[in-house]
C-alpha atoms as a PDB file:
ATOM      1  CA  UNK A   1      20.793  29.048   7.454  1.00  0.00           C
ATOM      2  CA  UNK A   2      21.420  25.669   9.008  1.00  0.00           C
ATOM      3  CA  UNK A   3      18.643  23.050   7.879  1.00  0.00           C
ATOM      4  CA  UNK A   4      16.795  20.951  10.932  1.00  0.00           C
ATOM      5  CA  UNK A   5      17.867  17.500  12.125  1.00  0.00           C
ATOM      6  CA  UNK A   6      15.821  14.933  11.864  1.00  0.00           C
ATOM      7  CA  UNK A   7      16.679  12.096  14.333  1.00  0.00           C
ATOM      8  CA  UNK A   8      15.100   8.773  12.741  1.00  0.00           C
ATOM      9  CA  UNK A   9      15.369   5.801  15.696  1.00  0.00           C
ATOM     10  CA  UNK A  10      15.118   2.787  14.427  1.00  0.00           C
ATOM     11  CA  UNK A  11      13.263   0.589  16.867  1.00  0.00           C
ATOM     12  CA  UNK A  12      14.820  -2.701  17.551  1.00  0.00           C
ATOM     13  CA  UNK A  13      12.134  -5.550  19.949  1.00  0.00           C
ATOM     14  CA  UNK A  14       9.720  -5.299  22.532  1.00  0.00           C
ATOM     15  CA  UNK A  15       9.619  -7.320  25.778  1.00  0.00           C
ATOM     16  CA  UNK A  16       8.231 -10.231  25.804  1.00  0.00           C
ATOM     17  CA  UNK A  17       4.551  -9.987  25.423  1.00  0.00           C
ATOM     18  CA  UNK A  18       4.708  -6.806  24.025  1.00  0.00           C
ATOM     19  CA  UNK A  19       4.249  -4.729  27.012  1.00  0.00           C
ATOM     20  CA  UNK A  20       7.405  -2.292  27.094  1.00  0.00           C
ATOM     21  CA  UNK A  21      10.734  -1.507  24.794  1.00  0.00           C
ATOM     22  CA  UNK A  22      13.573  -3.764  24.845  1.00  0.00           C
ATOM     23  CA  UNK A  23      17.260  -2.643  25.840  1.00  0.00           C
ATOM     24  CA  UNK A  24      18.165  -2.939  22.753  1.00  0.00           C
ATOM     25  CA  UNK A  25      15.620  -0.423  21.939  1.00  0.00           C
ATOM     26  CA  UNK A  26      16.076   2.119  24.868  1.00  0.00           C
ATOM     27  CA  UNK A  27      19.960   2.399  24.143  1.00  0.00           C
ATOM     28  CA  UNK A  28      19.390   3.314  20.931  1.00  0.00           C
ATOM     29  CA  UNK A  29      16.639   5.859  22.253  1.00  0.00           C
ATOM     30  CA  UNK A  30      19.362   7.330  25.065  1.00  0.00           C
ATOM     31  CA  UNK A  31      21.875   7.397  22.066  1.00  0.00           C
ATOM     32  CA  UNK A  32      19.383   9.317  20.499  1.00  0.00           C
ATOM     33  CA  UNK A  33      18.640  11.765  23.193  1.00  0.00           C
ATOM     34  CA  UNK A  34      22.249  12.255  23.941  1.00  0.00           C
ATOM     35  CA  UNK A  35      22.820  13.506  20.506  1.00  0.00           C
ATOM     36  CA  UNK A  36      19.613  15.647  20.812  1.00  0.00           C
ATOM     37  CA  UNK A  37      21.073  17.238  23.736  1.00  0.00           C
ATOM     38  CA  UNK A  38      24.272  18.037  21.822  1.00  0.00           C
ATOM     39  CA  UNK A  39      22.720  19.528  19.122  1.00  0.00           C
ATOM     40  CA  UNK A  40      20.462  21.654  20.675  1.00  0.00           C
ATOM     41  CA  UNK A  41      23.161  22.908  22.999  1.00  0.00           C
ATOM     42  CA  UNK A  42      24.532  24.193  19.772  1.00  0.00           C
ATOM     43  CA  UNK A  43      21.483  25.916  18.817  1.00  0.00           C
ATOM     44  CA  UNK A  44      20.050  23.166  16.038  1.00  0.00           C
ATOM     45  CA  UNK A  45      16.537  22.739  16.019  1.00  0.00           C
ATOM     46  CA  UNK A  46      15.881  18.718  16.219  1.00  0.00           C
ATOM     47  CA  UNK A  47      13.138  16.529  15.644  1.00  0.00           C
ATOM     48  CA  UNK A  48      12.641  12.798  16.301  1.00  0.00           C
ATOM     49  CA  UNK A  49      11.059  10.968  13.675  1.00  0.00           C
ATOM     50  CA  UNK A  50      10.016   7.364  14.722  1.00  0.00           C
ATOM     51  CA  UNK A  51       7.819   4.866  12.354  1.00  0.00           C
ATOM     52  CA  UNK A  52       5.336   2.124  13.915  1.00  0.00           C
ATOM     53  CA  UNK A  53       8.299  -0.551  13.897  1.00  0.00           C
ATOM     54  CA  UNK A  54       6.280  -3.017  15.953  1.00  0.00           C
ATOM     55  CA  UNK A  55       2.555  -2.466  15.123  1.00  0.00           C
ATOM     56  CA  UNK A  56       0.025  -4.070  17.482  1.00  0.00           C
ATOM     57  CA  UNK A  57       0.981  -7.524  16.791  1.00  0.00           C
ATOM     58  CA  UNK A  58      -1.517  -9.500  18.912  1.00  0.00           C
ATOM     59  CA  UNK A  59      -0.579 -13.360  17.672  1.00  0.00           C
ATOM     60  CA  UNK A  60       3.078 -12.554  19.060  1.00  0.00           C
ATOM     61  CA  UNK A  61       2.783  -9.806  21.228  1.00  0.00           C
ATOM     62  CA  UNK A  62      -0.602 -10.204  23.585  1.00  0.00           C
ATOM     63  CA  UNK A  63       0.089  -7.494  25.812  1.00  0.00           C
ATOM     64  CA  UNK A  64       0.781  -4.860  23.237  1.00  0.00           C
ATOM     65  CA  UNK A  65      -1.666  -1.924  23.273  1.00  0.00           C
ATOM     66  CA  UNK A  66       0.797   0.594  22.139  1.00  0.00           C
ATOM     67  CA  UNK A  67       3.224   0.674  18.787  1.00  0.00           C
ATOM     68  CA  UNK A  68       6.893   0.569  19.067  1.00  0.00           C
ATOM     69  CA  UNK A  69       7.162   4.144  17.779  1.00  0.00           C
ATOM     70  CA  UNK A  70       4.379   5.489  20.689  1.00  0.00           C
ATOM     71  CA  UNK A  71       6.476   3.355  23.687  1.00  0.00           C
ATOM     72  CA  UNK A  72       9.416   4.960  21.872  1.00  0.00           C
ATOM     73  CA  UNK A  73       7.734   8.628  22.142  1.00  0.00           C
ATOM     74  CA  UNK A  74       6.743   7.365  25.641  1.00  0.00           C
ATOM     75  CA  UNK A  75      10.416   6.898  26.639  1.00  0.00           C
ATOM     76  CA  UNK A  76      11.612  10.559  25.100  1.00  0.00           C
ATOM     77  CA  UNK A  77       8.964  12.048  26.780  1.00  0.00           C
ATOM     78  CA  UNK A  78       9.800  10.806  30.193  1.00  0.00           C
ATOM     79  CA  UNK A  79      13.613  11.904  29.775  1.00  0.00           C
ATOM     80  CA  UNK A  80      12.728  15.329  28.675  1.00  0.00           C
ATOM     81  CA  UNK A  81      11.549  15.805  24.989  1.00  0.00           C
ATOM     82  CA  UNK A  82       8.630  17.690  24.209  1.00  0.00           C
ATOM     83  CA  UNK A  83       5.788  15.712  22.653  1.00  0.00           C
ATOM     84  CA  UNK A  84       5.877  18.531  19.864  1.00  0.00           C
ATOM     85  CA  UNK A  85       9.350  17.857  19.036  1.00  0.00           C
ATOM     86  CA  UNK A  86       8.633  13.939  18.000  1.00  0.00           C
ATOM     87  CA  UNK A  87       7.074  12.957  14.654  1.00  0.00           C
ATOM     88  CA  UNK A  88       4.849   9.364  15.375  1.00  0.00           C
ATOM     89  CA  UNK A  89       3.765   8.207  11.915  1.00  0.00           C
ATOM     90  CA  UNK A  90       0.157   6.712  12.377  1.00  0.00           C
ATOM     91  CA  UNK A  91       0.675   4.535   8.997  1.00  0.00           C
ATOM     92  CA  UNK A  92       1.103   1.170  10.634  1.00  0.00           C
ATOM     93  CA  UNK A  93       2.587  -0.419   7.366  1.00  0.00           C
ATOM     94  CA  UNK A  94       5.787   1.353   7.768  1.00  0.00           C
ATOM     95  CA  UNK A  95       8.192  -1.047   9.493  1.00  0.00           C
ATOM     96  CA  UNK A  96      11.330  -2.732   8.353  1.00  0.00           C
ATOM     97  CA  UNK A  97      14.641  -0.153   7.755  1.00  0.00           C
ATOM     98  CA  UNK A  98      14.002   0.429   3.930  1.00  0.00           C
ATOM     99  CA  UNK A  99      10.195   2.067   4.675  1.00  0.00           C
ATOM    100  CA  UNK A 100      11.448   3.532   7.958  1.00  0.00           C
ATOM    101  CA  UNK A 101      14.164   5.131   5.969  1.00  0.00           C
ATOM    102  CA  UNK A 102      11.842   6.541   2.907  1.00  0.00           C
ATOM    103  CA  UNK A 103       9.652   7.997   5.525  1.00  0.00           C
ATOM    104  CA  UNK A 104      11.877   9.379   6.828  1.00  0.00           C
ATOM    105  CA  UNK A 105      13.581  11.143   4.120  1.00  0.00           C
ATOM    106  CA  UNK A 106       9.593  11.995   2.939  1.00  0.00           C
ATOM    107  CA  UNK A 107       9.902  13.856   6.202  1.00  0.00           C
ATOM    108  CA  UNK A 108      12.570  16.147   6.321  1.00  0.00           C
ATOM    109  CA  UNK A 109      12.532  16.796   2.660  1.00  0.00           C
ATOM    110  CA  UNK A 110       8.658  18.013   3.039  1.00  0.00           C
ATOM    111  CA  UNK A 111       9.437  19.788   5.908  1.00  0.00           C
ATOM    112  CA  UNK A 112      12.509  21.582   4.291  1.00  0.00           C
ATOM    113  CA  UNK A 113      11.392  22.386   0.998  1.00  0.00           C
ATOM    114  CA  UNK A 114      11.315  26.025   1.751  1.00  0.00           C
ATOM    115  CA  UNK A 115      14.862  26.734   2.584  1.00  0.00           C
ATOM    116  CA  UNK A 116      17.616  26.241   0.289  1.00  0.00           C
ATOM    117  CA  UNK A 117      19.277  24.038   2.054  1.00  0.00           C
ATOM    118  CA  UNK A 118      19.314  20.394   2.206  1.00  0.00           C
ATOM    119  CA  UNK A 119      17.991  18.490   5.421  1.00  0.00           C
ATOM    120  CA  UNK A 120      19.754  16.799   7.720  1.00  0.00           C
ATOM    121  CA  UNK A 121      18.442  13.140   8.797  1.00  0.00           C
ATOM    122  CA  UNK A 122      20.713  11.872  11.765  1.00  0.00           C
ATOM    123  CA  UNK A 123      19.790   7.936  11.893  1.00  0.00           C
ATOM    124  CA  UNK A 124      20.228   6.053  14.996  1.00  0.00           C
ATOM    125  CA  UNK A 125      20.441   2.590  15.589  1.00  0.00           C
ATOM    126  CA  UNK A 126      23.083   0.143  17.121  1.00  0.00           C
ATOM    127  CA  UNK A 127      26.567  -0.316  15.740  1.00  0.00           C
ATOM    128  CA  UNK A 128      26.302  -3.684  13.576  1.00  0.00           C
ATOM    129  CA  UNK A 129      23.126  -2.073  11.562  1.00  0.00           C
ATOM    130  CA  UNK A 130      24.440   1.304  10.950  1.00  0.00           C
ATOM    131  CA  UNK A 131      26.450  -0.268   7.298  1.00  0.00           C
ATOM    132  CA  UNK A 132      23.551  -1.687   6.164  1.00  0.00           C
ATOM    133  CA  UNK A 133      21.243   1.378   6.613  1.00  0.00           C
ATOM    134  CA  UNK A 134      24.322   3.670   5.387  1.00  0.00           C
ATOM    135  CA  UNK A 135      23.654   1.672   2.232  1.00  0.00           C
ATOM    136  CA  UNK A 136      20.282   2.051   2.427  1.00  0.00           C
ATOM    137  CA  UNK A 137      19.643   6.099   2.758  1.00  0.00           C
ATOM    138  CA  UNK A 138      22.095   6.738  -0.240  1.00  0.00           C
ATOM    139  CA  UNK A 139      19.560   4.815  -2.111  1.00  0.00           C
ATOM    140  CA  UNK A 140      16.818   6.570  -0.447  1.00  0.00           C
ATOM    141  CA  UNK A 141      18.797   9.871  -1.718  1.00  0.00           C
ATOM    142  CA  UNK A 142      21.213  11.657  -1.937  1.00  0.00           C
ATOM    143  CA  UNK A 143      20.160  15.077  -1.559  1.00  0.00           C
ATOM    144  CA  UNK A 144      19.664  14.611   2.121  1.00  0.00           C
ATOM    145  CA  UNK A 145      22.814  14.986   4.572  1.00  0.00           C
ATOM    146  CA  UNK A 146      22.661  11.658   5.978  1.00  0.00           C
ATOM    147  CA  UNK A 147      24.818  11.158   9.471  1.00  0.00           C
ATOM    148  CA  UNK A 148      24.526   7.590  11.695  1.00  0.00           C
ATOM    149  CA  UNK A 149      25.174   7.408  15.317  1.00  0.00           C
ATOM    150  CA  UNK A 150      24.910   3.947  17.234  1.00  0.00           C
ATOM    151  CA  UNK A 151      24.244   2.726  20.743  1.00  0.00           C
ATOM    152  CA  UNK A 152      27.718   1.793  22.293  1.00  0.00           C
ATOM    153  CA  UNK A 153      25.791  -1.569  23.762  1.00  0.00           C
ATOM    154  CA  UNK A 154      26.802  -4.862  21.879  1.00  0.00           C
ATOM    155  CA  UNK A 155      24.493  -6.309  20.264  1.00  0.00           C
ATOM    156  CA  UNK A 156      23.199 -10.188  20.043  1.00  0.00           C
ATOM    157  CA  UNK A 157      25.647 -12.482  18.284  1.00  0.00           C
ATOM    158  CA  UNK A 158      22.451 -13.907  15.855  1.00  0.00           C
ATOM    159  CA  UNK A 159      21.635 -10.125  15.185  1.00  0.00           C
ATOM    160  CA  UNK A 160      25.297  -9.633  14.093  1.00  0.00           C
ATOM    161  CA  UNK A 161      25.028 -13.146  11.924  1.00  0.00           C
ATOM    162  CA  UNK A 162      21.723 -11.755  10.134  1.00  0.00           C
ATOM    163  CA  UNK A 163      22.602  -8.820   9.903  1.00  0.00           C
ATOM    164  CA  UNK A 164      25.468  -9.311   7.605  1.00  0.00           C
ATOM    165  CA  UNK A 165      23.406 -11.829   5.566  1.00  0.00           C
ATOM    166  CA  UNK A 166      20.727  -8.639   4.944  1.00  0.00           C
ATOM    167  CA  UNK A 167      23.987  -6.124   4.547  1.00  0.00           C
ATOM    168  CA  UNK A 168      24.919  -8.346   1.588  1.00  0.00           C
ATOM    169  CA  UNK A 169      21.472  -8.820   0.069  1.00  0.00           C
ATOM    170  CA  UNK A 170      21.337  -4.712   0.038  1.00  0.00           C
ATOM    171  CA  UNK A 171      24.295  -4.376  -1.806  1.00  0.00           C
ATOM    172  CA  UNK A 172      23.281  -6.851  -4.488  1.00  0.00           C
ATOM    173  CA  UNK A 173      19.926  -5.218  -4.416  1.00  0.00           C
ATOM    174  CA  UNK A 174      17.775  -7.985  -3.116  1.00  0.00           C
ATOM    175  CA  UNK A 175      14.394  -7.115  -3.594  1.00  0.00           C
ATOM    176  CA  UNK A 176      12.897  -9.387  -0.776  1.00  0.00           C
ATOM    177  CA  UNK A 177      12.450  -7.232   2.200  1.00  0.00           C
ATOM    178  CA  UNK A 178      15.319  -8.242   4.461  1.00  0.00           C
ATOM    179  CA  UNK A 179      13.930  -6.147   7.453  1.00  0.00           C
END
């Protein structure tokens, strides 16, 4: 018996003042949804599992009276997905890919306990990020059957810059959280 996907989006910005996704953000939700739509074609059962990300951040977000992870459900829902079919954690401390990753993996191992075989998380996020959180779900574990998939969108050059700076501080282990 195959095991479920899980399909962990990691959230990226907001707009300024809070008030909708970024692009950044809804590629990596149509990535996402485009893999959905393959593997349910195939007869997989999915899930999306999406953490707070942004939490109601009034000081730099005014607008904001939703998290990142309900605009993200939000944007599923419009293209299709069944509310039922996406897991919103309400724990608004769980931001930052290390914590989005470990509840994550919480997840689909809870969930999948019963069957013998191990779950599936499918983690989605744009191109220059996916090393760093390959890195960072082996730690998690490695009973789980990780798989990445990225936006095909370029990201920001400073995003690139930083996010080989935090790619290096997870391979020595750097315990300050390089989100």
């Amino acid at each position: 018996m195959k095991s479920s996907v899980y399909i962990m989006v990691m959230g990226c910005r907001l707009t300024s003042r809070g008030r909708g996704l970024d692009e950044d953000t809804k590629n990596r939700c149509k990535a996402a949804l485009k893999k959905y739509r393959e593997l349910t074609a195939v007869g997989r059962q999915c899930f999306f599992v999406l953490t707070a990300g942004m939490a109601i951040d009034k000081d730099d977000y005014p607008m904001q009276t939703q998290t990142m992870a309900e605009m993200m459900k939000n944007f599923l829902c419009q293209k299709g997905v069944e509310a039922a079919k996406i897991y919103v954690s309400d724990d608004l401390t769980v931001w930052g890919s290390r914590a989005e990753i470990k509840e994550a993996a919480a997840m689909a191992v809870s969930k999948q306990s019963a069957l013998s075989v191990p779950p599936s998380v499918l983690v989605v996020s744009t191109w220059y990020h996916i090393p760093r959180l390959f890195v960072v779900c082996l730690k998690q574990s490695t009973k789980i059957n990780w798989g990445f998939a990225s936006s095909s969108k370029s990201g920001r050059f400073k995003d690139v810059l930083w996010e080989i700076v935090k790619f290096f501080g997870e391979l020595l282990n750097v315990k300050r959280r390089l989100t």
